[in-house]
Protein backbone atom coordinates (compact mmCIF):
# COMPACT_ATOMS: atom_id res chain seq x y z
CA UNK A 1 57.18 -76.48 -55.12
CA UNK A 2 57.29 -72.84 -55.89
CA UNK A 3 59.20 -70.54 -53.99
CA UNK A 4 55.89 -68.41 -52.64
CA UNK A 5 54.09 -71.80 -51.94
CA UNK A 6 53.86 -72.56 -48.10
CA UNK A 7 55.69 -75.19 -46.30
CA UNK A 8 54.90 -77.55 -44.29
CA UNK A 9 55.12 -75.76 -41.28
CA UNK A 10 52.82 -72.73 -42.69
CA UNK A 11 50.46 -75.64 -44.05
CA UNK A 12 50.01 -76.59 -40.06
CA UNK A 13 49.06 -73.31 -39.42
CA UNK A 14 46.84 -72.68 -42.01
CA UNK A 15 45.06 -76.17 -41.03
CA UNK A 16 44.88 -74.87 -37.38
CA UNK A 17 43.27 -71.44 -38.29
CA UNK A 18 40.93 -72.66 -40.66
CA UNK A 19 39.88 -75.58 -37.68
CA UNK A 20 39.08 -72.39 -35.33
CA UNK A 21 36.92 -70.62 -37.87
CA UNK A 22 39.75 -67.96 -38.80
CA UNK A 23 39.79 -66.22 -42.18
CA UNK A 24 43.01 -65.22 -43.91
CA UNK A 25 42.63 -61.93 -45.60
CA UNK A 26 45.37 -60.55 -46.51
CA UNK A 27 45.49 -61.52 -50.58
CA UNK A 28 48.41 -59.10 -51.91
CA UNK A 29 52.10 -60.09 -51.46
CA UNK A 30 53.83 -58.42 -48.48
CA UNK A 31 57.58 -58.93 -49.05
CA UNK A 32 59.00 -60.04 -52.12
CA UNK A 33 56.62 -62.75 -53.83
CA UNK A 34 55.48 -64.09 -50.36
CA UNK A 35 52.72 -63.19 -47.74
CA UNK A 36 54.62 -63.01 -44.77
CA UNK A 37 52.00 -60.60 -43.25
CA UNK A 38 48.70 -61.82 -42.12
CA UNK A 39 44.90 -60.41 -41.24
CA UNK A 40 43.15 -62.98 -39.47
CA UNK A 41 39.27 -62.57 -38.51
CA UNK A 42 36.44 -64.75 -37.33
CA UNK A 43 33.97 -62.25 -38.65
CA UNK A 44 35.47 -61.97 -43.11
CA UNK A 45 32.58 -58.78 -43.36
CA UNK A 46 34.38 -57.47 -40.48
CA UNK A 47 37.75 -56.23 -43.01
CA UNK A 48 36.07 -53.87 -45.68
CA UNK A 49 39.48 -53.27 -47.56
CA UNK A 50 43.16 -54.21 -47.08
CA UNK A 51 45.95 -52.45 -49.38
CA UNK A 52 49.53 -52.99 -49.51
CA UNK A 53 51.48 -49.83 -49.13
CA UNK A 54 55.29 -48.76 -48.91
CA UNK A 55 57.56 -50.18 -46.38
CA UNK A 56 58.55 -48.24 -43.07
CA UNK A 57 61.89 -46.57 -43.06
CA UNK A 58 64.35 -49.56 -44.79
CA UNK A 59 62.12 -52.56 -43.95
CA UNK A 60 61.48 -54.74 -46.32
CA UNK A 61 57.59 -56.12 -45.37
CA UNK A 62 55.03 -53.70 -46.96
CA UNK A 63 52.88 -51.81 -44.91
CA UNK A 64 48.84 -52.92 -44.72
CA UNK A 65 46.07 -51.19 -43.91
CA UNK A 66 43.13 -52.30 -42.96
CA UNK A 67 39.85 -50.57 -43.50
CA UNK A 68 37.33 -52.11 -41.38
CA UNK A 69 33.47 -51.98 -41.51
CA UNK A 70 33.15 -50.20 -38.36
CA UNK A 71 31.40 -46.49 -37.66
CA UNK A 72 33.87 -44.42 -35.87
CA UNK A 73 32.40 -40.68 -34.88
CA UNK A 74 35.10 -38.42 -35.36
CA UNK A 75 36.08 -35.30 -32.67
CA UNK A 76 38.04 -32.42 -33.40
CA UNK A 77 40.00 -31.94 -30.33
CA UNK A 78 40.89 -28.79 -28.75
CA UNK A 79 43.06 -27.63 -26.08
CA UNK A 80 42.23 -25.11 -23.40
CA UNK A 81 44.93 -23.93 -22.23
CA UNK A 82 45.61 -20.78 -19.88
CA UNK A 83 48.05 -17.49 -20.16
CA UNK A 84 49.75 -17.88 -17.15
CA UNK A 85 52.60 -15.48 -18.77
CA UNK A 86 50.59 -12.80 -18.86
CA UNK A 87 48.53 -13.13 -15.56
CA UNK A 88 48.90 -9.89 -12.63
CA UNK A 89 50.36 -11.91 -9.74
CA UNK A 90 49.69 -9.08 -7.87
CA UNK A 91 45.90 -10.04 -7.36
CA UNK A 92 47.02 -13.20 -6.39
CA UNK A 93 49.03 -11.75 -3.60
CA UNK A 94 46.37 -9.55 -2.53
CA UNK A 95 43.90 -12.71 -2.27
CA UNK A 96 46.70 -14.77 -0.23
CA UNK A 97 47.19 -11.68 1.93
CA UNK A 98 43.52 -11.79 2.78
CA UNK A 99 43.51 -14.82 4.68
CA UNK A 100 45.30 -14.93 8.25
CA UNK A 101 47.92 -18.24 7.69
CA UNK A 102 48.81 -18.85 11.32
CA UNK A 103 45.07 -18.90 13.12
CA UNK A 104 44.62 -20.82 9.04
CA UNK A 105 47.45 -23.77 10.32
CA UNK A 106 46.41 -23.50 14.13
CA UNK A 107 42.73 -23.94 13.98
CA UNK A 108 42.43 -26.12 11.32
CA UNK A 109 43.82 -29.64 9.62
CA UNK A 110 46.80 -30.16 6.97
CA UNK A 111 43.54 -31.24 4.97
CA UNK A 112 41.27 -27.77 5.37
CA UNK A 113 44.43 -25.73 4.79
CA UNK A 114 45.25 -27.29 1.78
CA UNK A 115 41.51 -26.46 0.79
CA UNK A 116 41.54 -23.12 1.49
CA UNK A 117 45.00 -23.25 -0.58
CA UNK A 118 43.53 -24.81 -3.84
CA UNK A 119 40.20 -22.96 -3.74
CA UNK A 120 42.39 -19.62 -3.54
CA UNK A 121 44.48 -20.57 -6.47
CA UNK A 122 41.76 -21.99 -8.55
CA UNK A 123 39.18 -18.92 -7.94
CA UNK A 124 42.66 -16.93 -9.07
CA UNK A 125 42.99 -19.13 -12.15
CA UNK A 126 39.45 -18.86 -13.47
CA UNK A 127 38.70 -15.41 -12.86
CA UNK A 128 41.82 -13.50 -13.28
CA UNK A 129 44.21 -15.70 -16.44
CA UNK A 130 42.75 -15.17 -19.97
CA UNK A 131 41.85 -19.09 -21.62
CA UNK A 132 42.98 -19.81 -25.09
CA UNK A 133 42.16 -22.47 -27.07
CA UNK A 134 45.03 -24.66 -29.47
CA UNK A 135 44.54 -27.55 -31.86
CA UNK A 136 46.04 -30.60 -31.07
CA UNK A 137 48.43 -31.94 -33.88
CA UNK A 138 49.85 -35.33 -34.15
CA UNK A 139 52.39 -33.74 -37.12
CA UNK A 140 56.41 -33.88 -35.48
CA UNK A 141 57.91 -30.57 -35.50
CA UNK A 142 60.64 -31.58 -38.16
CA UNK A 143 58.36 -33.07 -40.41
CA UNK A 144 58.14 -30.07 -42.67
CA UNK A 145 56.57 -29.82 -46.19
CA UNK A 146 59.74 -30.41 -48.00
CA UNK A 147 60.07 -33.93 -46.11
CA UNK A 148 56.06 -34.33 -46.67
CA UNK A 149 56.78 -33.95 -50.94
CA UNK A 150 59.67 -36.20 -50.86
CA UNK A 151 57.76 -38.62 -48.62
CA UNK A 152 54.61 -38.47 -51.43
CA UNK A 153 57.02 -38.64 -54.30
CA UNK A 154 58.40 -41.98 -52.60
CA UNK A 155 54.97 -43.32 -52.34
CA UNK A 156 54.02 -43.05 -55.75
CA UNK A 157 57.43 -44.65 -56.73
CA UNK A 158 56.47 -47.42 -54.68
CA UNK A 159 53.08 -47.80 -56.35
CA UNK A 160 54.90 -48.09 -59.70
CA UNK A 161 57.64 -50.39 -58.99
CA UNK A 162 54.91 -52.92 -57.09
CA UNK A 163 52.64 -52.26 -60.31
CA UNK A 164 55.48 -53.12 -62.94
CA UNK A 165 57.90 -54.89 -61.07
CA UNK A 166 60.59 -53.61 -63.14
CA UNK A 167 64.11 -53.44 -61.85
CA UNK A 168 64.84 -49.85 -62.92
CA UNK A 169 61.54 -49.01 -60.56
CA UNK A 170 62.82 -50.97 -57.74
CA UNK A 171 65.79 -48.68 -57.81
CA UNK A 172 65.09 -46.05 -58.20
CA UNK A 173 62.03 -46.16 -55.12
CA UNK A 174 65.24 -47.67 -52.76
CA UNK A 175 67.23 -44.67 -53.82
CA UNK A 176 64.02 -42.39 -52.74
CA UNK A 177 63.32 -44.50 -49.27
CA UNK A 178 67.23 -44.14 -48.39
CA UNK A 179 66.93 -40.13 -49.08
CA UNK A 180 63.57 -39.84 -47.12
CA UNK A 181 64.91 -41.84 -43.86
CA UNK A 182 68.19 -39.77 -43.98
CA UNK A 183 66.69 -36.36 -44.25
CA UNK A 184 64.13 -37.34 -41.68
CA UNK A 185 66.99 -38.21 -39.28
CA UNK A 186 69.10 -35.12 -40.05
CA UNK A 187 65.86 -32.87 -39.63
CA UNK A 188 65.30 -34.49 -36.43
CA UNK A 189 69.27 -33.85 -35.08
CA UNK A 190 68.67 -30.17 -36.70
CA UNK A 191 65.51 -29.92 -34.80
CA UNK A 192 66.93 -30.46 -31.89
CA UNK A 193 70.23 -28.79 -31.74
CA UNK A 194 67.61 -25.88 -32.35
CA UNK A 195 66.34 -26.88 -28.63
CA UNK A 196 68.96 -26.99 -26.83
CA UNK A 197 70.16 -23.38 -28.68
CA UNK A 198 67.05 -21.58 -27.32
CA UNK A 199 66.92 -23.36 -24.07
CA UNK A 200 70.16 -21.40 -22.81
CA UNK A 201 67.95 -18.64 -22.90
CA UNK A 202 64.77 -19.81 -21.75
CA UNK A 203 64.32 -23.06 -20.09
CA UNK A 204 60.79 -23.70 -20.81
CA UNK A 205 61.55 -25.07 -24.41
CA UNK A 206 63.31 -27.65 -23.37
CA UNK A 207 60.84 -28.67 -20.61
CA UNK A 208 58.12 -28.43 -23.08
CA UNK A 209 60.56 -30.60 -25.99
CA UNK A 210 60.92 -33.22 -23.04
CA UNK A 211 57.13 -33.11 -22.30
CA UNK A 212 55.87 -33.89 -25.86
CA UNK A 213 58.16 -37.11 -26.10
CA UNK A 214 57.19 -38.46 -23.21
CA UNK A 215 53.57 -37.00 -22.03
CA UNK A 216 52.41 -39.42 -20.38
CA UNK A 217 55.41 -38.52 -17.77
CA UNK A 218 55.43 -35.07 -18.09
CA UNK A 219 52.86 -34.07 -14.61
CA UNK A 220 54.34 -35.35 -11.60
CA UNK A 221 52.81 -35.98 -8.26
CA UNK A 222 54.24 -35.16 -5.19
CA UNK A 223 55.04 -38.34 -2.78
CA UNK A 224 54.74 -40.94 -1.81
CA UNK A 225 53.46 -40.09 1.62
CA UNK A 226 53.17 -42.26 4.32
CA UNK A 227 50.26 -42.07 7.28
CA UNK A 228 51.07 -42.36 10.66
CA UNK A 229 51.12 -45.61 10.40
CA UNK A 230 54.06 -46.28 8.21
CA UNK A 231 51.74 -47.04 5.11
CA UNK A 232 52.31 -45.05 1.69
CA UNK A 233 49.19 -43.66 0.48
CA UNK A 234 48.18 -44.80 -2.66
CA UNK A 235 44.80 -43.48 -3.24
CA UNK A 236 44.75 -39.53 -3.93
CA UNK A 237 41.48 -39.29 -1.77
CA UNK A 238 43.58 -39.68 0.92
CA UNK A 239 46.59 -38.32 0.25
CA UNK A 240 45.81 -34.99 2.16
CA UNK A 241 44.61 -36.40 4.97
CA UNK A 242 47.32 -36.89 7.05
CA UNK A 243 47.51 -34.77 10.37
């Protein structure tokens, strides 16, 4: 039996997805001379085009992708965003100094101050801090043109070793993956010693560093509060309504 053939176990499985109406379509070689790395579909009109392209990093498994037969509208995404750096506080103070706090806190609720709170701010926000627009960018910060050449030159290195299969092509891609995933890594460390440089003199870029690696932590919520009742609120509906 040849080496790329499948055993017995892969046989099984092959039986089993063929029983269930599943189509194999991955047809190029994924590591080596074997495909390791598999596309299955009910639907075979469903997969428009799969290509093998280079590995990740050092892996050795090629990388697919999939075009699918599928319309997908595409939105250019942009992000307002507000100057709060260059707002006049001083209107802001004048608009807090309007309103009398203590009959504010007697007369009324925790929940109608905090209204009259957040309306104040917001009608400050909108009418008084200039909006600017900014493109949102999936490129990393360190992943400069210089690492985008040597990234392109590695592809097409790739493409030429998997079209000839010659030794001399194999090494001389390796030799290009190893230089791409090193400079990556030492642009990263570089990028980042950068960061913690200029956040001895201003804070914010290292907030803002820590925000884009993790955004979907970076706005937290005040709490959890608890009702009179000993119960943490869960629902923000009712988190300001607690007297």
């Amino acid at each position: 039996m040849e080496k790329n053939k499948s055993g017995s176990v892969g046989k099984r499985f092959l039986k089993v997805c063929s029983e269930v109406s599943l189509h194999q379509c991955v047809e190029e070689k994924t590591r080596g001379k074997n495909i390791l790395d598999l596309v299955l579909v009910y639907e075979k009109n469903l997969v428009y085009k799969i290509s093998s392209m280079v590995p990740l990093a050092k892996s050795d498994h090629n990388v697919l992708n999939i075009v699918l037969n599928v319309m997908v509208r595409s939105v250019h995404r942009h992000v307002e965003l507000y100057s709060y750096n260059k707002a006049d506080y001083s209107i802001l103070e004048d608009k807090l100094n309007e309103v009398n706090w203590t009959d504010e806190i007697n007369e009324n609720g925790v929940n109608q101050v905090w209204e009259t709170v957040r309306n104040t701010l917001n009608e400050f926000k909108e009418s008084s801090i200039r909006k600017f627009k900014r493109n949102v960018t999936n490129d990393t910060p360190w992943l400069n043109a210089k690492i985008k050449k040597m990234i392109k030159k590695r592809n097409n290195l790739f493409k030429r070793f998997k079209r000839n299969g010659q030794s001399y092509c194999r090494i001389k891609y390796i030799c290009a993956r190893n230089y791409v995933t090193k400079t990556i890594r030492e642009e990263k460390k570089k990028y980042e010693r950068s960061i913690i440089k200029r956040s001895r003199n201003n804070r914010k870029v290292f907030y803002k560093h820590i925000a884009n690696i993790n955004r979907k932590n970076s706005f937290k919520k005040v709490g959890p509060l608890i009702d009179p009742n000993g119960r943490i609120v869960v629902v923000d509906d009712n988190a300001v309504i607690i007297e």
